[in-house]
Protein backbone atom coordinates (compact mmCIF):
# COMPACT_ATOMS: atom_id res chain seq x y z
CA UNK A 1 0.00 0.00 0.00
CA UNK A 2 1.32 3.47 -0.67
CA UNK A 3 0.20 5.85 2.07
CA UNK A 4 0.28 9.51 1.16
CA UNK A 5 -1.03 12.73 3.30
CA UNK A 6 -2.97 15.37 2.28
CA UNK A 7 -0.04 17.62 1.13
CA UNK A 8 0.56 15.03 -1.40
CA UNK A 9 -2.47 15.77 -3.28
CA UNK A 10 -2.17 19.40 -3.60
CA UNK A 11 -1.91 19.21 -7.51
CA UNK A 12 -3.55 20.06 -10.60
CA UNK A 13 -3.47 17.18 -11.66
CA UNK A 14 -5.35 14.98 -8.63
CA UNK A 15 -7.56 17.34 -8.66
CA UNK A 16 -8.82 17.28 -12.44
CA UNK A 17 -8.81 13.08 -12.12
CA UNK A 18 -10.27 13.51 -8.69
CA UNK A 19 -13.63 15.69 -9.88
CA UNK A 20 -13.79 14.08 -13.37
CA UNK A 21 -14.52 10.84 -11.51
CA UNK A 22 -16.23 11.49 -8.08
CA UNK A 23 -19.55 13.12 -8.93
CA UNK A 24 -21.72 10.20 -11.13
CA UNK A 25 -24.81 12.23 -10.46
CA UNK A 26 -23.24 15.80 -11.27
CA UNK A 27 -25.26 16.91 -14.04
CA UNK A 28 -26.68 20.82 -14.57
CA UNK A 29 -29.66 20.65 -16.21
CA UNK A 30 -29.53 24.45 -17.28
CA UNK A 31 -27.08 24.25 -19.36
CA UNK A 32 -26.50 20.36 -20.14
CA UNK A 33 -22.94 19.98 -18.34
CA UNK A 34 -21.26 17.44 -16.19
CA UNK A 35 -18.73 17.72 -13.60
CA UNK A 36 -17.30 15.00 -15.69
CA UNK A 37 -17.56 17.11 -19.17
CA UNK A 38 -16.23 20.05 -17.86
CA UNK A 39 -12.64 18.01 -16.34
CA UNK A 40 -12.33 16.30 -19.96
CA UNK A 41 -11.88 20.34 -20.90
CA UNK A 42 -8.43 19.97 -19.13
CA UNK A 43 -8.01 16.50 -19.41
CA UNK A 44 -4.60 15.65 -21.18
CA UNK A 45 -2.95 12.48 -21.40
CA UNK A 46 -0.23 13.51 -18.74
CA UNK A 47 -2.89 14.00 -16.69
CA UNK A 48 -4.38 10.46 -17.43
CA UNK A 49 -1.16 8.73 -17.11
CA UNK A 50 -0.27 10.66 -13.51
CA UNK A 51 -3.76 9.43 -12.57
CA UNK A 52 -2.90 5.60 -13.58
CA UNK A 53 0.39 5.66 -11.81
CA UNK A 54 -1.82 7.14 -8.38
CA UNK A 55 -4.46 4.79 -8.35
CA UNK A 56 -1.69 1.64 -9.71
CA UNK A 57 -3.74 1.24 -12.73
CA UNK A 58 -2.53 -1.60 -15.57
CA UNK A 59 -4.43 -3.20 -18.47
CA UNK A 60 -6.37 -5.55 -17.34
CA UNK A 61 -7.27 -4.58 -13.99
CA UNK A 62 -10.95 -3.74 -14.39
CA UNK A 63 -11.42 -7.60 -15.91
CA UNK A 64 -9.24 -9.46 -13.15
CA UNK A 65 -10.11 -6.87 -10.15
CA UNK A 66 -13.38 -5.14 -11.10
CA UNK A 67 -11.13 -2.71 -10.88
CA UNK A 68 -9.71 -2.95 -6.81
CA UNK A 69 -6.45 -3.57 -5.79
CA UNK A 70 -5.25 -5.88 -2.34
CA UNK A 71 -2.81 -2.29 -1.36
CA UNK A 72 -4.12 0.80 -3.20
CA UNK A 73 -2.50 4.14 -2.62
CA UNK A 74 -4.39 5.24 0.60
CA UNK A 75 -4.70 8.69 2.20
CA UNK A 76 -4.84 9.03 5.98
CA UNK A 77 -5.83 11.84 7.86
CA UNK A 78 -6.80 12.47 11.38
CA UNK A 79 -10.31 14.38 11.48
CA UNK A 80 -10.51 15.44 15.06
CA UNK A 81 -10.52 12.27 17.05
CA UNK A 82 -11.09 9.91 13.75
CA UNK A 83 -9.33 8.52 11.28
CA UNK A 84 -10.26 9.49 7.65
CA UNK A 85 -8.83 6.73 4.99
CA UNK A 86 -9.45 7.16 1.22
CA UNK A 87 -8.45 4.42 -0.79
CA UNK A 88 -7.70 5.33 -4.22
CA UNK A 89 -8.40 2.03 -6.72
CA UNK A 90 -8.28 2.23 -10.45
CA UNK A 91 -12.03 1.44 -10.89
CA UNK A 92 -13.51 3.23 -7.42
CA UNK A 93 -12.55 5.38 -4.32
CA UNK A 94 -13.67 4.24 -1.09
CA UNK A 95 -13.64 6.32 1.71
CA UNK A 96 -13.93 4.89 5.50
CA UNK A 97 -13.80 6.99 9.09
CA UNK A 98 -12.54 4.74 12.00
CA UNK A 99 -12.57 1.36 9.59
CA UNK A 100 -15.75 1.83 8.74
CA UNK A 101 -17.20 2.67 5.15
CA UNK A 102 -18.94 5.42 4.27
CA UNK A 103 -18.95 6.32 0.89
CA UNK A 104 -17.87 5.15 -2.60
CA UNK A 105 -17.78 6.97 -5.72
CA UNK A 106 -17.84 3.60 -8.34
CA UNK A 107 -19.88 1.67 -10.36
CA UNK A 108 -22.16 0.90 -6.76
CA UNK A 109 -21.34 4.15 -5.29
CA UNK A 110 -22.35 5.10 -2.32
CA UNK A 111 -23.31 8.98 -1.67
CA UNK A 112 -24.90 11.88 0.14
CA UNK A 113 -23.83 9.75 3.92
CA UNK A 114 -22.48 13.25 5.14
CA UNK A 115 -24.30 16.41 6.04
CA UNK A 116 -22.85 19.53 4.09
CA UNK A 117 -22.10 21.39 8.04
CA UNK A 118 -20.15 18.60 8.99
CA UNK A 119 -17.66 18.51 5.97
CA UNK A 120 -17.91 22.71 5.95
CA UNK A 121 -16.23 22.23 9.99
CA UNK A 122 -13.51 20.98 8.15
CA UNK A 123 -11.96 24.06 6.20
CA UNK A 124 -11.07 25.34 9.53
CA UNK A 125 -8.22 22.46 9.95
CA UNK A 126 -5.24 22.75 8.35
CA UNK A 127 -5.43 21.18 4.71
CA UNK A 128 -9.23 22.16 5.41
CA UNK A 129 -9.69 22.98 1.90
CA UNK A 130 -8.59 19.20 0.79
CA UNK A 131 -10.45 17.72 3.36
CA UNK A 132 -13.08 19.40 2.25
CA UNK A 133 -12.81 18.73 -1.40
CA UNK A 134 -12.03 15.08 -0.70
CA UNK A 135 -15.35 14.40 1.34
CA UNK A 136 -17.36 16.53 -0.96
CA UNK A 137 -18.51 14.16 -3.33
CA UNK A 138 -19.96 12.41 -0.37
CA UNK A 139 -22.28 15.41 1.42
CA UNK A 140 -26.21 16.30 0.81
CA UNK A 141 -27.48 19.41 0.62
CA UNK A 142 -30.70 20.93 2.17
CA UNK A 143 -32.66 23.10 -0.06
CA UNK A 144 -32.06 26.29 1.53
CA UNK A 145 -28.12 26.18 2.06
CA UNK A 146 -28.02 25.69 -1.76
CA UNK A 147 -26.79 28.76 -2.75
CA UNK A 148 -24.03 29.16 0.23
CA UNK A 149 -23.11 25.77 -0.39
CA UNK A 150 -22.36 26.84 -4.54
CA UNK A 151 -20.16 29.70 -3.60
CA UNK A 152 -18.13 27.80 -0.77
CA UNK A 153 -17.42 25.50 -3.96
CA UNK A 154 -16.27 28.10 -5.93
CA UNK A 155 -14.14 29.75 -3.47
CA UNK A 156 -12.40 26.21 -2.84
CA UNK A 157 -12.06 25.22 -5.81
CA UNK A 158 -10.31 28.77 -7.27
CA UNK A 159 -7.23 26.97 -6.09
CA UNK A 160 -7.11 24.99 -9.01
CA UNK A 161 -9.40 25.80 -11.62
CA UNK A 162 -10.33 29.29 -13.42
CA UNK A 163 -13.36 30.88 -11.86
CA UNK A 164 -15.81 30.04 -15.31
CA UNK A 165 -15.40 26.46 -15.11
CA UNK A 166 -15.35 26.61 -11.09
CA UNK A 167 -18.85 28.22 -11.17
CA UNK A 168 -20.10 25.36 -13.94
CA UNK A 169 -18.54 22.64 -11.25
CA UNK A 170 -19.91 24.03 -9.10
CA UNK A 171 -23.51 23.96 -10.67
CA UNK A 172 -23.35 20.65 -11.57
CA UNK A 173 -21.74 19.23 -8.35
CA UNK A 174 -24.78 21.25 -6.13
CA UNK A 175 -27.26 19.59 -8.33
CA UNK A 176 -25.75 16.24 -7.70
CA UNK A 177 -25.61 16.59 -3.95
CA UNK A 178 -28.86 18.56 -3.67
């Protein structure tokens, strides 16, 4: 297993992989985008290939593994007084607090197991605004934080993409968690 820390995924890269393939449900009706559509936008193949060395991706894997590896590259961060662990797999990203699963973002993912306050505490740690990011895709959304909830995106996600397409994600991703 490789173990990284949050500072280890403080790159364009993760981060384009990372959206393209967390939000299945991410879809803005308005204007017919995807969280998905708008990362193949920056989507180059040293992007791709960085993304297949993370997650220990080979040909074949999705046939002999469904896409899981025995020792994925794993991220570990303390949350308080719990343990967050995402394991990063070529075909899925499981996330689990103390052992326990709570979310997956693959072919049977698992979503919306996370109130949107709890994961908002989080930009108050340091690497808040990873944490955040990373648990996103797993939050719901009541009706009436909507809007708050939109801009917090925005502002987080200015780190690594231009405002236009961080207002689109953020659209899409809101409508996906809403």
């Amino acid at each position: 297993m490789k173990k990284i820390c949050v500072d280890d995924i403080d790159c364009l890269n993760f981060w384009i992989n990372y959206f393209g393939c967390c939000y299945p449900n991410g879809y803005d009706e308005s204007n017919g985008s995807s969280v998905s559509n708008l990362m193949e936008e920056l989507y180059t193949k040293e992007v791709g290939n960085w993304w297949d060395q993370f997650t220990g991706y080979y040909e074949g894997v999705l046939d002999e593994n469904d896409g899981y590896l025995d020792n994925p590259t794993t991220l570990e961060a303390l949350l308080s007084n719990k343990i967050l662990k995402i394991e990063f797999h070529p075909g899925d990203i499981l996330y689990f607090i103390d052992d326990e699963q709570i979310g997956s973002t693959g072919p049977h993912y698992k979503l919306r197991t996370i109130p949107y306050k709890e994961v908002a505490k989080l930009l108050s740690l340091k690497n808040g605004r990873q944490l955040f990011l990373l648990l996103l895709p797993l939050v719901f959304i009541e009706e009436e934080d909507i809007q708050f909830v939109r801009e917090k995106i925005i502002e987080q996600t200015q780190n690594y993409f231009s405002k236009n397409i961080c207002e689109q994600v953020s659209r899409c991703i809101v409508a996906g968690l809403s």
